[in-house]
C-alpha atoms as a PDB file:
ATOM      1  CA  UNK A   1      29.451 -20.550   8.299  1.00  0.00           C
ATOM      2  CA  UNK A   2      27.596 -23.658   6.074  1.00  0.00           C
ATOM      3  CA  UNK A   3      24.237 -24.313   7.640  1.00  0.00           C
ATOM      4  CA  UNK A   4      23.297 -28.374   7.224  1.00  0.00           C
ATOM      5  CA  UNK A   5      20.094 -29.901   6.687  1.00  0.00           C
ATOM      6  CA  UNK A   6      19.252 -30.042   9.848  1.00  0.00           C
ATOM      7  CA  UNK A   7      20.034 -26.737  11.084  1.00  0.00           C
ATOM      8  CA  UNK A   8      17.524 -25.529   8.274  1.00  0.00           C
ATOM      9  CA  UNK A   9      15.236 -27.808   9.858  1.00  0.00           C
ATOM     10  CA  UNK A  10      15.554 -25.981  13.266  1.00  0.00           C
ATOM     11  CA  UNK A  11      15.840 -22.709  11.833  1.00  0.00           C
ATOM     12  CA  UNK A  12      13.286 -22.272   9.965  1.00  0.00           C
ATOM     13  CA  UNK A  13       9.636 -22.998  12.054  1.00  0.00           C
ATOM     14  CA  UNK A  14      10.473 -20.208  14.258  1.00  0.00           C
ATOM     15  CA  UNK A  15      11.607 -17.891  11.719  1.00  0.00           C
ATOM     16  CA  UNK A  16       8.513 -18.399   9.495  1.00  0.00           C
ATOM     17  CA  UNK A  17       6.499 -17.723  12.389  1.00  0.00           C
ATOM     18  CA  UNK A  18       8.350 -14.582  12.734  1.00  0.00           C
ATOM     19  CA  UNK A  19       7.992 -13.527   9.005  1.00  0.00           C
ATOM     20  CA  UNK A  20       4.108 -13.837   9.397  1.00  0.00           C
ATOM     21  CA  UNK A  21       3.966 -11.860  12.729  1.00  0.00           C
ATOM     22  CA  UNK A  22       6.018  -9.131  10.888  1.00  0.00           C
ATOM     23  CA  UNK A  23       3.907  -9.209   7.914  1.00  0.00           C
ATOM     24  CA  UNK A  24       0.909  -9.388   9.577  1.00  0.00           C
ATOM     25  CA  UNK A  25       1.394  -6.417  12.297  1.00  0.00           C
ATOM     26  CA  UNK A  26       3.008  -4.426   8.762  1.00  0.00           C
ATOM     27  CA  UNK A  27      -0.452  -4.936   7.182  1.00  0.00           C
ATOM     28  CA  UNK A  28      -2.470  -4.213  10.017  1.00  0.00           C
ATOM     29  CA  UNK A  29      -0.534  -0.460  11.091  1.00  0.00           C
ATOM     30  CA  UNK A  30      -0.207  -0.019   7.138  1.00  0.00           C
ATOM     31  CA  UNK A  31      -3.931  -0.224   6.557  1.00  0.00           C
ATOM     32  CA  UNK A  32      -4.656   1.498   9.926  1.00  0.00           C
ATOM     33  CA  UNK A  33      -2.699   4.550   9.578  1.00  0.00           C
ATOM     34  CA  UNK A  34      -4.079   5.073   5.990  1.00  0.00           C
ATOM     35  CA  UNK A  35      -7.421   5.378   7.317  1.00  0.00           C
ATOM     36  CA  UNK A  36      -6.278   7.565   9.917  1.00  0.00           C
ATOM     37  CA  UNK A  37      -4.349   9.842   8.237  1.00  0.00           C
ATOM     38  CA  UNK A  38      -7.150  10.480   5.915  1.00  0.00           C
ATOM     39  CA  UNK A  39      -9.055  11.516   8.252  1.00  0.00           C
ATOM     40  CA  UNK A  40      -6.331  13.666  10.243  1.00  0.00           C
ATOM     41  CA  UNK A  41      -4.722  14.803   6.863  1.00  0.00           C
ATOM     42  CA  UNK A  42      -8.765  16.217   6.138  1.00  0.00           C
ATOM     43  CA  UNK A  43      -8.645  17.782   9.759  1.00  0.00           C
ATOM     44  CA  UNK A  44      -5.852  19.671   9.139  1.00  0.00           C
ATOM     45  CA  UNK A  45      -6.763  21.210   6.320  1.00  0.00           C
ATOM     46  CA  UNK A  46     -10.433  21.791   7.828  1.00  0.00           C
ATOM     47  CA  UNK A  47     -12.240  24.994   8.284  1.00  0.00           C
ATOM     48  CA  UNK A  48     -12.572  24.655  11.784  1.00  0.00           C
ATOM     49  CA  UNK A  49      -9.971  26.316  13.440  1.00  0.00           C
ATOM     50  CA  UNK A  50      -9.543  23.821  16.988  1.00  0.00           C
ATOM     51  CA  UNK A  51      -9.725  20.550  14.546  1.00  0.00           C
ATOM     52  CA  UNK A  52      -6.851  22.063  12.175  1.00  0.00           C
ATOM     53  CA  UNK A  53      -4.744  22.779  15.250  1.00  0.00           C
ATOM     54  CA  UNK A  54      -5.589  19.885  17.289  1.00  0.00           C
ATOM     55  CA  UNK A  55      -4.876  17.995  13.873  1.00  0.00           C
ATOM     56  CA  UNK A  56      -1.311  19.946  13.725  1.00  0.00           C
ATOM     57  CA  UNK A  57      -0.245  19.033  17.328  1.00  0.00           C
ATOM     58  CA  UNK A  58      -0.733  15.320  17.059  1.00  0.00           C
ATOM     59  CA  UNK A  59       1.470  15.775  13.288  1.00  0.00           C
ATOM     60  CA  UNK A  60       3.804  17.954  14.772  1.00  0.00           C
ATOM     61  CA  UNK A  61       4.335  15.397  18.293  1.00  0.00           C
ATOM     62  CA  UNK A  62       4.327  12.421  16.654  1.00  0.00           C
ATOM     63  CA  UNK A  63       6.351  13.084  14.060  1.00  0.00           C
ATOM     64  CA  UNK A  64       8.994  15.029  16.371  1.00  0.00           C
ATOM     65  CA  UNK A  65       9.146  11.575  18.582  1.00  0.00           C
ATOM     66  CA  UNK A  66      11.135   8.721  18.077  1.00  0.00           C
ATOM     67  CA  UNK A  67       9.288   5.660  17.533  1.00  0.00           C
ATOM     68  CA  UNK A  68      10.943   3.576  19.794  1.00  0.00           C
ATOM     69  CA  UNK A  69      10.440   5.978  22.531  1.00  0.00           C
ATOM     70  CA  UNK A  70       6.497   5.929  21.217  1.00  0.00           C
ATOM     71  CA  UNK A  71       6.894   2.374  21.199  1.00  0.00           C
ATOM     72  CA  UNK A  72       8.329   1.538  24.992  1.00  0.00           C
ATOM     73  CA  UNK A  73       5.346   4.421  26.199  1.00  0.00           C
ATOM     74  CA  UNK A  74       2.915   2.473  24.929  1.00  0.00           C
ATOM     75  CA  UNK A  75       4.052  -1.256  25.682  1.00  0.00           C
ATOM     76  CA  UNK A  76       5.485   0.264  29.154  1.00  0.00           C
ATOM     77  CA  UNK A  77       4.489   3.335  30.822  1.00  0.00           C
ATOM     78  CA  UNK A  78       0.672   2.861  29.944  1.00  0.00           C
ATOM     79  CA  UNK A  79      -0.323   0.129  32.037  1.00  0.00           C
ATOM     80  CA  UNK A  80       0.943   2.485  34.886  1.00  0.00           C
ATOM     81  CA  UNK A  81      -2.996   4.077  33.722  1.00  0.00           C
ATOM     82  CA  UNK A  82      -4.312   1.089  33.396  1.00  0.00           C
ATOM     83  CA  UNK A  83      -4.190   0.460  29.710  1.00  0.00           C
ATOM     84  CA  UNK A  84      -2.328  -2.954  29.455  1.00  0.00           C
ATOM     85  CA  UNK A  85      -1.949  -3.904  25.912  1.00  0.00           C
ATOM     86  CA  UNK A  86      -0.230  -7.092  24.633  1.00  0.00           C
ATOM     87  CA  UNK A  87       3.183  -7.358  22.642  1.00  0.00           C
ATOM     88  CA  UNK A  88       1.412  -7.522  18.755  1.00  0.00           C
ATOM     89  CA  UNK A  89      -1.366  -4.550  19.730  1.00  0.00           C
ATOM     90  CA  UNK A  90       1.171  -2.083  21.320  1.00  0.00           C
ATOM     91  CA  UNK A  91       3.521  -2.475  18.025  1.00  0.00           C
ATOM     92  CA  UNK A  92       0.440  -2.044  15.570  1.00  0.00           C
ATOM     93  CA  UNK A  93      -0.922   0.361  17.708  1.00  0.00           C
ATOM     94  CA  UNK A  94       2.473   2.224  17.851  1.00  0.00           C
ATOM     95  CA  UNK A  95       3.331   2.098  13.969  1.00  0.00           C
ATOM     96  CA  UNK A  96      -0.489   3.092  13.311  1.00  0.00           C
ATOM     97  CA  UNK A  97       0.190   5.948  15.710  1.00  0.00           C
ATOM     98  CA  UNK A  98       3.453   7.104  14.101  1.00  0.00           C
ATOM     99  CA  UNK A  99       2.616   6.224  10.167  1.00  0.00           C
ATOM    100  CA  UNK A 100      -0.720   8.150  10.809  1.00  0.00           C
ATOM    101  CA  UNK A 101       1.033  11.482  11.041  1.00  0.00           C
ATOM    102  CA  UNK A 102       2.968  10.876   8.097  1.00  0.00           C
ATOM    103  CA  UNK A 103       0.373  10.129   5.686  1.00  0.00           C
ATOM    104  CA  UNK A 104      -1.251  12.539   7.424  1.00  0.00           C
ATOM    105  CA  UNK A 105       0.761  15.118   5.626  1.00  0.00           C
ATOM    106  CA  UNK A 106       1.022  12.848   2.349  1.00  0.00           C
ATOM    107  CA  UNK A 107      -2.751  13.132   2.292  1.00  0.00           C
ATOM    108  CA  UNK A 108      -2.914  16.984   2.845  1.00  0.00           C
ATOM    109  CA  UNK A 109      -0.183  17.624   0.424  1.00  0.00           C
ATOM    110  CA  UNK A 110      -1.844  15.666  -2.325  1.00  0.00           C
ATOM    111  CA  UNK A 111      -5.169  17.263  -1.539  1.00  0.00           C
ATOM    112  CA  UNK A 112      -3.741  21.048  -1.851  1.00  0.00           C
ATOM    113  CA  UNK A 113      -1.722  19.755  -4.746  1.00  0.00           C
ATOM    114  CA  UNK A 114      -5.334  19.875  -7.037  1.00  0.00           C
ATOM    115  CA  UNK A 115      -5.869  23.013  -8.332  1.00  0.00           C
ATOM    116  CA  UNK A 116      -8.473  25.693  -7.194  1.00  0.00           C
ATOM    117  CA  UNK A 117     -10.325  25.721 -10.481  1.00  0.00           C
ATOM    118  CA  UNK A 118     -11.406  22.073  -9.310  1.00  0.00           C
ATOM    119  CA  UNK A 119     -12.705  23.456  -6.031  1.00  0.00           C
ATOM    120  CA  UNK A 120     -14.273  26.029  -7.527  1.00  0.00           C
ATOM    121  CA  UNK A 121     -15.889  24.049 -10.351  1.00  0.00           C
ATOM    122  CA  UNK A 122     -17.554  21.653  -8.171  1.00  0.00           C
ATOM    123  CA  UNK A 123     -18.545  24.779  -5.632  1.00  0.00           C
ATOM    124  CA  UNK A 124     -20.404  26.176  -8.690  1.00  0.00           C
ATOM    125  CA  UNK A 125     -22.775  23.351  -9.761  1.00  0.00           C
ATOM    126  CA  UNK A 126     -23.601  23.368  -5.817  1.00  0.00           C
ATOM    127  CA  UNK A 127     -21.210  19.940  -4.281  1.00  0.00           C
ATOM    128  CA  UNK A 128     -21.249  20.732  -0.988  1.00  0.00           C
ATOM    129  CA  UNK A 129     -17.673  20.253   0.965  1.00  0.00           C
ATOM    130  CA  UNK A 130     -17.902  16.373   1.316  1.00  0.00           C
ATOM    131  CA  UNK A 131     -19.510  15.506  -2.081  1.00  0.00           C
ATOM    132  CA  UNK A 132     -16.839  17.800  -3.912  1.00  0.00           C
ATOM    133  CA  UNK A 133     -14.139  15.826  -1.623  1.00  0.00           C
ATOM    134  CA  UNK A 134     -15.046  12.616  -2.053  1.00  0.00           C
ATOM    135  CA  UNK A 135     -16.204  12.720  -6.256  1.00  0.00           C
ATOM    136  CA  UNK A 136     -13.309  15.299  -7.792  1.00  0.00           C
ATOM    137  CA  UNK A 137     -10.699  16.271  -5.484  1.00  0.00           C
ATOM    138  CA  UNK A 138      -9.650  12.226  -4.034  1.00  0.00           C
ATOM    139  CA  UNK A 139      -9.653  10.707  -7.049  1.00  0.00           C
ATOM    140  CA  UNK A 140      -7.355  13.246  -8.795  1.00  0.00           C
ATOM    141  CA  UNK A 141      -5.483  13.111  -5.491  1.00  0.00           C
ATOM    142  CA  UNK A 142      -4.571   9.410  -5.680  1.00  0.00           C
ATOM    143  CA  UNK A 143      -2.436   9.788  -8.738  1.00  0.00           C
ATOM    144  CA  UNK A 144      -0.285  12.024  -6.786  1.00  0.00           C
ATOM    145  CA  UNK A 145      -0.005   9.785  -3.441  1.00  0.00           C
ATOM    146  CA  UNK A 146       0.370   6.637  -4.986  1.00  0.00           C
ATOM    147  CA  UNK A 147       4.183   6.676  -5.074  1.00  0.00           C
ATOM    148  CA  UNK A 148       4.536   8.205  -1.414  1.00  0.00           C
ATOM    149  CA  UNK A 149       2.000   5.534  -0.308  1.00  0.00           C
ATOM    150  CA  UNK A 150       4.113   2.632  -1.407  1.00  0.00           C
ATOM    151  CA  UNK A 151       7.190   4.602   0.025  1.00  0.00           C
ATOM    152  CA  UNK A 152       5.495   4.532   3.464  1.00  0.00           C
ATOM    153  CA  UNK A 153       4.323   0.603   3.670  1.00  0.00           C
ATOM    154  CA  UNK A 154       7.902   0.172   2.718  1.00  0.00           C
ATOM    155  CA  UNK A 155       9.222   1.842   5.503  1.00  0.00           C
ATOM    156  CA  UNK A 156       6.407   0.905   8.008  1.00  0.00           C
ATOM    157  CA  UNK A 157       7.471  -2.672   6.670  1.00  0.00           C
ATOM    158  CA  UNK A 158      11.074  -1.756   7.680  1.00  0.00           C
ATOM    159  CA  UNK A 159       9.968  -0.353  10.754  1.00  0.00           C
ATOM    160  CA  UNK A 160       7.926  -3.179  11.868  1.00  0.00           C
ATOM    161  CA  UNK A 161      11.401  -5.100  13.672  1.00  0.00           C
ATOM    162  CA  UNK A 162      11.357  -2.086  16.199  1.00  0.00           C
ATOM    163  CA  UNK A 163       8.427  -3.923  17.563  1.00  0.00           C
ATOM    164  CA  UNK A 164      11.120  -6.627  18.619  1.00  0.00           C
ATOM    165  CA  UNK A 165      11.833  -4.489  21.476  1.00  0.00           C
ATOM    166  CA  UNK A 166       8.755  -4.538  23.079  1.00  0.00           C
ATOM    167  CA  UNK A 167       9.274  -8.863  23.195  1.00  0.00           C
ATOM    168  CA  UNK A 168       6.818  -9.270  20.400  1.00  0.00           C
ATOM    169  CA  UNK A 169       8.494 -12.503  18.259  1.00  0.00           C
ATOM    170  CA  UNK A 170       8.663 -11.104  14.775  1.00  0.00           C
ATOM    171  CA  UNK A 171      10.868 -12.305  12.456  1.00  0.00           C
ATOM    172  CA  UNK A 172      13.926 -10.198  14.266  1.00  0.00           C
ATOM    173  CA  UNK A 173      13.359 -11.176  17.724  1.00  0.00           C
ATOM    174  CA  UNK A 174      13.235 -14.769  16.767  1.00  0.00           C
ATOM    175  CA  UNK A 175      16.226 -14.628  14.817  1.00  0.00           C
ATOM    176  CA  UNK A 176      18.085 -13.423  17.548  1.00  0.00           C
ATOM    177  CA  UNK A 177      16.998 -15.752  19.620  1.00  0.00           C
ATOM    178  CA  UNK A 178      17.946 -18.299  17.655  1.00  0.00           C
ATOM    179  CA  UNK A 179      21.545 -16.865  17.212  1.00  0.00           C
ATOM    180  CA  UNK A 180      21.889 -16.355  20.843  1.00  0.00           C
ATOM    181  CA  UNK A 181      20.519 -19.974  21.703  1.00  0.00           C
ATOM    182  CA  UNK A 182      23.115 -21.810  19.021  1.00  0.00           C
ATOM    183  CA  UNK A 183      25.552 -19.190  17.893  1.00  0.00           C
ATOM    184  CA  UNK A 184      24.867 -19.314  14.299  1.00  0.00           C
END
């Protein structure tokens, strides 16, 4: 089918307004979840024992749920506990959610991917834990998780037209509106 002029006229307001919702919530979750999954990723491979498990349960839930089932519990079944949350915060909050476990592990794998010798060399000239973590063992860590990174804000990018489900106008749920209003 030819679209005119005019039809590209109509078209393409709402769908632009779509785009930015889906790049904007893709951002938001993206950025979210990295934070997050720092900071889960460092739980789990904590010494203490009841952050490192709690730390495993949420990766180990979340990542054996679907998303769109994590999706409709939060835009759905949680205002049954009185946490109402609107279209656009229930879809970042659900790809933060999900994406967090996920770079969770990313961010765990790429720390215990430095070698002990680092550890140990920082250990020696008397870095405690955090100083050692955040001078040596991060930086060299980056190199590793820079591909899986851009892997994930791909796919959270991807992701991000689930959130038409929960009636949040992104650039899929207007499209289909529009192709539902005027059949093209």
């Amino acid at each position: 089918m030819i679209f005119s002029l005019k039809d590209l006229v109509e078209f393409l307001p709402p769908l632009l307004d779509g785009a930015v919702i889906t790049i904007t919530v893709s951002l938001l979750a993206f950025s979210l979840a990295m934070v997050s999954g720092l900071a889960i990723g460092i739980a789990r491979i904590s010494r203490v024992a009841p952050l490192r498990i709690l730390a495993a349960c949420y990766i180990q839930f979340i990542r054996g749920t679907p998303l769109l089932l994590q999706l409709f519990f939060i835009y759905s079944v949680l205002p049954f506990a009185g946490i109402v949350l609107s279209p656009f915060a229930s879809g970042a909050c659900g790809l933060t959610l999900n994406y967090a476990a996920y770079m969770a592990e990313v961010f765990r794998s790429g720390i215990q991917a430095i070698p002990k010798g680092q550890w140990e060399a920082g250990s020696s000239v008397g870095m405690s834990r955090h100083l050692l973590m955040r001078r040596i063992i991060l930086p060299q860590a980056i190199r590793i998780l820079v591909p899986p990174i851009g892997n994930f804000f791909v796919a959270i990018f991807k992701d991000s037209a689930l959130v038409s489900v929960i009636t949040m106008r992104d650039l899929m749920f207007s499209g289909e509106l529009l192709a539902s209003a005027t059949y093209k």
